[in-house]
PDB file of N, CA and C in Angstrom:
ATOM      1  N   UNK A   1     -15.841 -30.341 -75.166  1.00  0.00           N
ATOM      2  CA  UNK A   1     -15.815 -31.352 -74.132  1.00  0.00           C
ATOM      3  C   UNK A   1     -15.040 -30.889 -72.896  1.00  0.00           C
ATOM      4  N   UNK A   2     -14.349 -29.984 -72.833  1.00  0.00           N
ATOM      5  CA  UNK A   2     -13.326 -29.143 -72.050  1.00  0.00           C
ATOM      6  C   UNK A   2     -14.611 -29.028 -70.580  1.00  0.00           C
ATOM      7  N   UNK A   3     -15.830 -28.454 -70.960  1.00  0.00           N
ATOM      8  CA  UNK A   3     -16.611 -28.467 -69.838  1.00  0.00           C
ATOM      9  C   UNK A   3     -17.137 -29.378 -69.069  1.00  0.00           C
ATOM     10  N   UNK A   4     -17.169 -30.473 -69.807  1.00  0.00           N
ATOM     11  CA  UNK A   4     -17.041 -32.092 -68.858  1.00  0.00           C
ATOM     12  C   UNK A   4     -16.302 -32.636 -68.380  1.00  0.00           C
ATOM     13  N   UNK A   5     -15.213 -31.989 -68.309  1.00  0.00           N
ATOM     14  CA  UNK A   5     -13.935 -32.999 -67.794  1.00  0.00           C
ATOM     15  C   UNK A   5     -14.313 -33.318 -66.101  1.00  0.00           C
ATOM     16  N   UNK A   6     -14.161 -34.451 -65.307  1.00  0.00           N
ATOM     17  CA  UNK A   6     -14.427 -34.570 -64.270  1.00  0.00           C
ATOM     18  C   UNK A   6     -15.955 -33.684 -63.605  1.00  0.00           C
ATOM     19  N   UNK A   7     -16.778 -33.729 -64.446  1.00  0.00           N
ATOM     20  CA  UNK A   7     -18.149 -33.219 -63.791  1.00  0.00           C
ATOM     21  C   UNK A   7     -19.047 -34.042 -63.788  1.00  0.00           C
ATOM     22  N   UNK A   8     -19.012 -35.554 -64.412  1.00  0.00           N
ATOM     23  CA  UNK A   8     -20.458 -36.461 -64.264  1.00  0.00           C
ATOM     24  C   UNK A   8     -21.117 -36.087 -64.988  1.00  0.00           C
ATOM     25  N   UNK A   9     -22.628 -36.146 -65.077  1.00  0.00           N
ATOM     26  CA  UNK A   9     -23.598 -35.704 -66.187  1.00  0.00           C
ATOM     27  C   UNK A   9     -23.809 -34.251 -65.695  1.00  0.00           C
ATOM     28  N   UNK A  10     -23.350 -33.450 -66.951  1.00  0.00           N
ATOM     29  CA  UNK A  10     -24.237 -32.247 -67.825  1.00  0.00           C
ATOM     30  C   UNK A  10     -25.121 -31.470 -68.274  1.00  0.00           C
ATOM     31  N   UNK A  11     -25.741 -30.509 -68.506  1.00  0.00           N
ATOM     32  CA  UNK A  11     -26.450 -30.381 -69.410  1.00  0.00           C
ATOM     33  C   UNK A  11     -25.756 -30.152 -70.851  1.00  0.00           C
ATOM     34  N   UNK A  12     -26.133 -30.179 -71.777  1.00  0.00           N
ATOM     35  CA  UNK A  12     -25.964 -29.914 -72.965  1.00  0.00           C
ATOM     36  C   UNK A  12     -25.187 -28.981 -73.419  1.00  0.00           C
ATOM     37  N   UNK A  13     -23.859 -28.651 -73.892  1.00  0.00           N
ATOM     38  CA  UNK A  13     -23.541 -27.330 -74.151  1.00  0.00           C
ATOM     39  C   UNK A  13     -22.357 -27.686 -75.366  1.00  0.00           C
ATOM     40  N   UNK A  14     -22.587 -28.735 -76.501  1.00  0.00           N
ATOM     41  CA  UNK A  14     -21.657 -28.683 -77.235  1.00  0.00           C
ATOM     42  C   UNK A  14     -21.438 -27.580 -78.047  1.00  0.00           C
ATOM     43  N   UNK A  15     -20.820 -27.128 -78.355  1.00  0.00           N
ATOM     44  CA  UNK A  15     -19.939 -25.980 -79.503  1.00  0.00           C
ATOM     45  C   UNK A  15     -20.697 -24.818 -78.929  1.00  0.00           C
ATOM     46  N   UNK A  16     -20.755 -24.612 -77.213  1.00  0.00           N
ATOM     47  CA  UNK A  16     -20.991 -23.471 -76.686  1.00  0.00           C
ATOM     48  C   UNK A  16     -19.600 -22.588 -76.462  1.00  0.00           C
ATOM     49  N   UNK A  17     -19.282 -21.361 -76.263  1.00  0.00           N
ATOM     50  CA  UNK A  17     -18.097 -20.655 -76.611  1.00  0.00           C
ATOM     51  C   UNK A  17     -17.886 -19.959 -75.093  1.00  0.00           C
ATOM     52  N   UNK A  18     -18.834 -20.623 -74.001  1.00  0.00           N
ATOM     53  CA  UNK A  18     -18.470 -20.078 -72.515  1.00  0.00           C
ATOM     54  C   UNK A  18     -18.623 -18.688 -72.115  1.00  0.00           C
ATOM     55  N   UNK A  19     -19.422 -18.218 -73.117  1.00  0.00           N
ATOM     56  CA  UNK A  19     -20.440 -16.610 -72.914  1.00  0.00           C
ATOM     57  C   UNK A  19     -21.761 -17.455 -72.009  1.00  0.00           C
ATOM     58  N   UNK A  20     -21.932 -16.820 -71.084  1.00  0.00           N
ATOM     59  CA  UNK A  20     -22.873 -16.915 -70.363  1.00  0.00           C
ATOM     60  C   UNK A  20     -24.199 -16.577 -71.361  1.00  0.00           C
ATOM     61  N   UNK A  21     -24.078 -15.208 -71.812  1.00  0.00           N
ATOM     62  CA  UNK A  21     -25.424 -14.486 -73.447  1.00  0.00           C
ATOM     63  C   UNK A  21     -25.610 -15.886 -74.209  1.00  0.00           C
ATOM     64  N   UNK A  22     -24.772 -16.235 -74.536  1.00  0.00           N
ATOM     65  CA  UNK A  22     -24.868 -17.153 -75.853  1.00  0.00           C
ATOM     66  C   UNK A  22     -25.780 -18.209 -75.526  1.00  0.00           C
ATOM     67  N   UNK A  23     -25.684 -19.087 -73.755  1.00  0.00           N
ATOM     68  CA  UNK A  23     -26.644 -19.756 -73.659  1.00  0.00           C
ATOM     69  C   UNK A  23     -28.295 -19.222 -74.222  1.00  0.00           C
ATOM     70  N   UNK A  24     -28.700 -17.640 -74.246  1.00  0.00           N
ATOM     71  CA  UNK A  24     -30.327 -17.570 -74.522  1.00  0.00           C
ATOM     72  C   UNK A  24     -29.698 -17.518 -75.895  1.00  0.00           C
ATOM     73  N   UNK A  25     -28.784 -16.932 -77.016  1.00  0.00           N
ATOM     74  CA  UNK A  25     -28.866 -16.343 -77.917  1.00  0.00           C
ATOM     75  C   UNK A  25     -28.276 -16.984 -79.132  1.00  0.00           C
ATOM     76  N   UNK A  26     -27.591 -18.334 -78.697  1.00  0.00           N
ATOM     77  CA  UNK A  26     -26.835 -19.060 -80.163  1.00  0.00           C
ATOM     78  C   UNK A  26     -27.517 -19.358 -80.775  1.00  0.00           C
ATOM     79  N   UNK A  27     -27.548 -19.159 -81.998  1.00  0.00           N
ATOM     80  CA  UNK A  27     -28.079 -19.585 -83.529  1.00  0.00           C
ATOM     81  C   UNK A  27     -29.109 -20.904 -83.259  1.00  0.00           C
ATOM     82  N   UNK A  28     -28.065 -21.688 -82.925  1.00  0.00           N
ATOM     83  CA  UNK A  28     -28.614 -23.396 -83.130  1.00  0.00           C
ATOM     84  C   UNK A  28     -29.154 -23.802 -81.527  1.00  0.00           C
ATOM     85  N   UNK A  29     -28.454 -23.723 -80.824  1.00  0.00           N
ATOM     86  CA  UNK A  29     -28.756 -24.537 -79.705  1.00  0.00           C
ATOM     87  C   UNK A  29     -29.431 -23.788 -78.536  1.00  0.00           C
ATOM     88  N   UNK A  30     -29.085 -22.674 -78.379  1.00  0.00           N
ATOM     89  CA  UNK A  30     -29.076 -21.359 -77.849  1.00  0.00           C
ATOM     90  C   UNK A  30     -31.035 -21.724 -76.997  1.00  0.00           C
ATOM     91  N   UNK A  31     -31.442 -21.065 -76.081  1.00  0.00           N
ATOM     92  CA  UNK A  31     -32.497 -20.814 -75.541  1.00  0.00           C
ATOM     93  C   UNK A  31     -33.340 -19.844 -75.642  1.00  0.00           C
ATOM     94  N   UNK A  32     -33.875 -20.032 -77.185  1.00  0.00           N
ATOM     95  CA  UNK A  32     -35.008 -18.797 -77.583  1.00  0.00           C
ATOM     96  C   UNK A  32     -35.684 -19.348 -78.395  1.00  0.00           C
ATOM     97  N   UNK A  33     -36.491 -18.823 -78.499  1.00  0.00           N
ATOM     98  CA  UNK A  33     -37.929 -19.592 -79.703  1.00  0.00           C
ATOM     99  C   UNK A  33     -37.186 -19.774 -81.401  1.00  0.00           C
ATOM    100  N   UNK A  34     -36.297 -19.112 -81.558  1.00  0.00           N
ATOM    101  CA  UNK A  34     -36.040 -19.594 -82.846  1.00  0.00           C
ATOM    102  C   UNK A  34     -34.301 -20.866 -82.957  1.00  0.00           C
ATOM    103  N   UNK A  35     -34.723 -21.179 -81.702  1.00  0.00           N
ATOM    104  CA  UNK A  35     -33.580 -22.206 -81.914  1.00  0.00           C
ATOM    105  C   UNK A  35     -33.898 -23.577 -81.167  1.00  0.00           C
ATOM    106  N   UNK A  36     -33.141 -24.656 -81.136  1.00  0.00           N
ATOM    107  CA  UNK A  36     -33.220 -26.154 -80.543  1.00  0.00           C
ATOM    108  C   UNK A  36     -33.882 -26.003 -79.110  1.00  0.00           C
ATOM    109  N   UNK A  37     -33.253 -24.943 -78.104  1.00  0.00           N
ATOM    110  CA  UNK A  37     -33.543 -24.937 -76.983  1.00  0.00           C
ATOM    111  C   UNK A  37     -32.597 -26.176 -76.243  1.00  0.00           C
ATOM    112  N   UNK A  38     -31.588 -26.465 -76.430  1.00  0.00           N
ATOM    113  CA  UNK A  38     -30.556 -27.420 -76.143  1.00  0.00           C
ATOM    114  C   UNK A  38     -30.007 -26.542 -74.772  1.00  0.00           C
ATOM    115  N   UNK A  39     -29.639 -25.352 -74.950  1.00  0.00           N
ATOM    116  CA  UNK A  39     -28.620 -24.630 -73.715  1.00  0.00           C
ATOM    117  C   UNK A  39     -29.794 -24.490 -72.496  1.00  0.00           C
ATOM    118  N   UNK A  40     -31.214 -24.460 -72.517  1.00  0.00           N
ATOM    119  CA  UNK A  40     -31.735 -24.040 -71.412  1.00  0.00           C
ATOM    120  C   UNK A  40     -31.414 -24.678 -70.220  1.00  0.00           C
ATOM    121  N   UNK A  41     -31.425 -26.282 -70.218  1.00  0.00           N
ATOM    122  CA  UNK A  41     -30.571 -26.816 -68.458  1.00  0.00           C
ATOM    123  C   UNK A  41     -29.133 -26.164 -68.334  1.00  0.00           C
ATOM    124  N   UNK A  42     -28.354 -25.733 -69.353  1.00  0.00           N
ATOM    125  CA  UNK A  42     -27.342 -24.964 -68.274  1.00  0.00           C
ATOM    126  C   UNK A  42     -27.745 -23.453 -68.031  1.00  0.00           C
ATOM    127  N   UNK A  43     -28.391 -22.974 -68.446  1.00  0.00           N
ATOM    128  CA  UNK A  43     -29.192 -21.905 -67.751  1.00  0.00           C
ATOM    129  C   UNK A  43     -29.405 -21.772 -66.775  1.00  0.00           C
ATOM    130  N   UNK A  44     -30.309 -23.004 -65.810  1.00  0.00           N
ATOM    131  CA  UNK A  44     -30.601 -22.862 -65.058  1.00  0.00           C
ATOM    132  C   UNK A  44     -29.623 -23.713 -63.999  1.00  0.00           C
ATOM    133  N   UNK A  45     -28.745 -24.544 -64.510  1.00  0.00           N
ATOM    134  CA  UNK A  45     -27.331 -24.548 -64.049  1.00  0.00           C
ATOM    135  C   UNK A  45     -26.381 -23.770 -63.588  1.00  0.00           C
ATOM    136  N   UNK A  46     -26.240 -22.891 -64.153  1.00  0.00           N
ATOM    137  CA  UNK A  46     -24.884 -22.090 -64.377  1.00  0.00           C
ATOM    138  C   UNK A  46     -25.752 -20.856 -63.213  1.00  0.00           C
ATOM    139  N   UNK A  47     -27.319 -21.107 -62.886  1.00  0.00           N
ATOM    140  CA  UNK A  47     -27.793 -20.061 -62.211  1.00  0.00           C
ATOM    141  C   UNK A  47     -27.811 -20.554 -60.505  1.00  0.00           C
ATOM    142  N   UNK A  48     -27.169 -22.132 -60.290  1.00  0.00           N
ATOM    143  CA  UNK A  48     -27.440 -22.519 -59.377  1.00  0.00           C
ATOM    144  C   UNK A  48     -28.594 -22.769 -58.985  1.00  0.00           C
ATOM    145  N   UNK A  49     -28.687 -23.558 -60.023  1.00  0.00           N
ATOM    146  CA  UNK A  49     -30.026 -24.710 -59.847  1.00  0.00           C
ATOM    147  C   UNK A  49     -31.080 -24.262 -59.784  1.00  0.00           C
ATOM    148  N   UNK A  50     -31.566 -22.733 -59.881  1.00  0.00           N
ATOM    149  CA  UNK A  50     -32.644 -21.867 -59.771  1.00  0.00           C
ATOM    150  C   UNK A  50     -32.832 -21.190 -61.111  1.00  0.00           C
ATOM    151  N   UNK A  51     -34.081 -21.388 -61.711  1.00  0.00           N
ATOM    152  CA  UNK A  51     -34.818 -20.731 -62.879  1.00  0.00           C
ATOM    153  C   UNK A  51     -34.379 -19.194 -62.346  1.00  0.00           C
ATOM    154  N   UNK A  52     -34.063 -18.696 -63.356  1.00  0.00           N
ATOM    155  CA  UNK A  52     -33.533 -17.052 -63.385  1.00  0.00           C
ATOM    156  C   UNK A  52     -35.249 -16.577 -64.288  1.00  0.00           C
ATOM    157  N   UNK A  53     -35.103 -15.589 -63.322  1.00  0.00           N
ATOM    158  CA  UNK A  53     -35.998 -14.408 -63.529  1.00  0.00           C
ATOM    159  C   UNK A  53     -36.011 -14.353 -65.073  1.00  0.00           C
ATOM    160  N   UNK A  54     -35.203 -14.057 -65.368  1.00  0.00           N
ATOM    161  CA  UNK A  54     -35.280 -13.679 -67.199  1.00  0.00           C
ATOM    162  C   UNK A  54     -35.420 -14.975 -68.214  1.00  0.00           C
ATOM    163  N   UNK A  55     -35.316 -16.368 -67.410  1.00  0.00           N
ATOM    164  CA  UNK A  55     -36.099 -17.036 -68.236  1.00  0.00           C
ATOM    165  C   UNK A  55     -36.768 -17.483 -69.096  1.00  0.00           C
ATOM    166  N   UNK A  56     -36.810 -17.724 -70.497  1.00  0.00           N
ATOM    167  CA  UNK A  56     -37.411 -17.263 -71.652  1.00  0.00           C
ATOM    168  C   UNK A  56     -38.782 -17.942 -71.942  1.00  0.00           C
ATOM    169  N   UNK A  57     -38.943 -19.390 -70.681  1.00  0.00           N
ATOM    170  CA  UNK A  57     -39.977 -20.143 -70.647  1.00  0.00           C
ATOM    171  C   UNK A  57     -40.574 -19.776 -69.404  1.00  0.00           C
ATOM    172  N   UNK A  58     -41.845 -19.783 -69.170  1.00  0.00           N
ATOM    173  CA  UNK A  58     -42.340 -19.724 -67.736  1.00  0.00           C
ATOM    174  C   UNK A  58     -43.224 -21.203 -67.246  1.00  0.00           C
ATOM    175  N   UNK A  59     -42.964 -21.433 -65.936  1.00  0.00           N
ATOM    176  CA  UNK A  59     -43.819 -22.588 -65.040  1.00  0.00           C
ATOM    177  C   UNK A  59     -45.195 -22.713 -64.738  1.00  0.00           C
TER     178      UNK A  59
END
């Protein structure tokens, strides 16, 4: 919860460990085909509001 303090709404990032990697690559929540897909809005958060090139979904 440390990453919400005074920010308003979020994306999703409980029991994320603040590795930037970990958003595509955590086990559970992480942004890759074998997981929830929970971390992808801070992905494109943390990229300044712009879908990053490496993207694991395409438009």
């Amino acid at each position: 919860m440390k990453y919400h303090k005074d920010k308003g709404v979020e994306p999703y990032v409980h029991a994320w460990d603040g590795k930037e990697e970990s958003l595509y690559t955590q086990s559970n929540y992480g942004c890759n085909s074998n997981a929830k897909n929970f971390y992808c809005t801070a992905i494109i958060q943390h990229n300044g509001w712009k879908v990053p090139k490496e993207y694991p979904y395409k438009f």
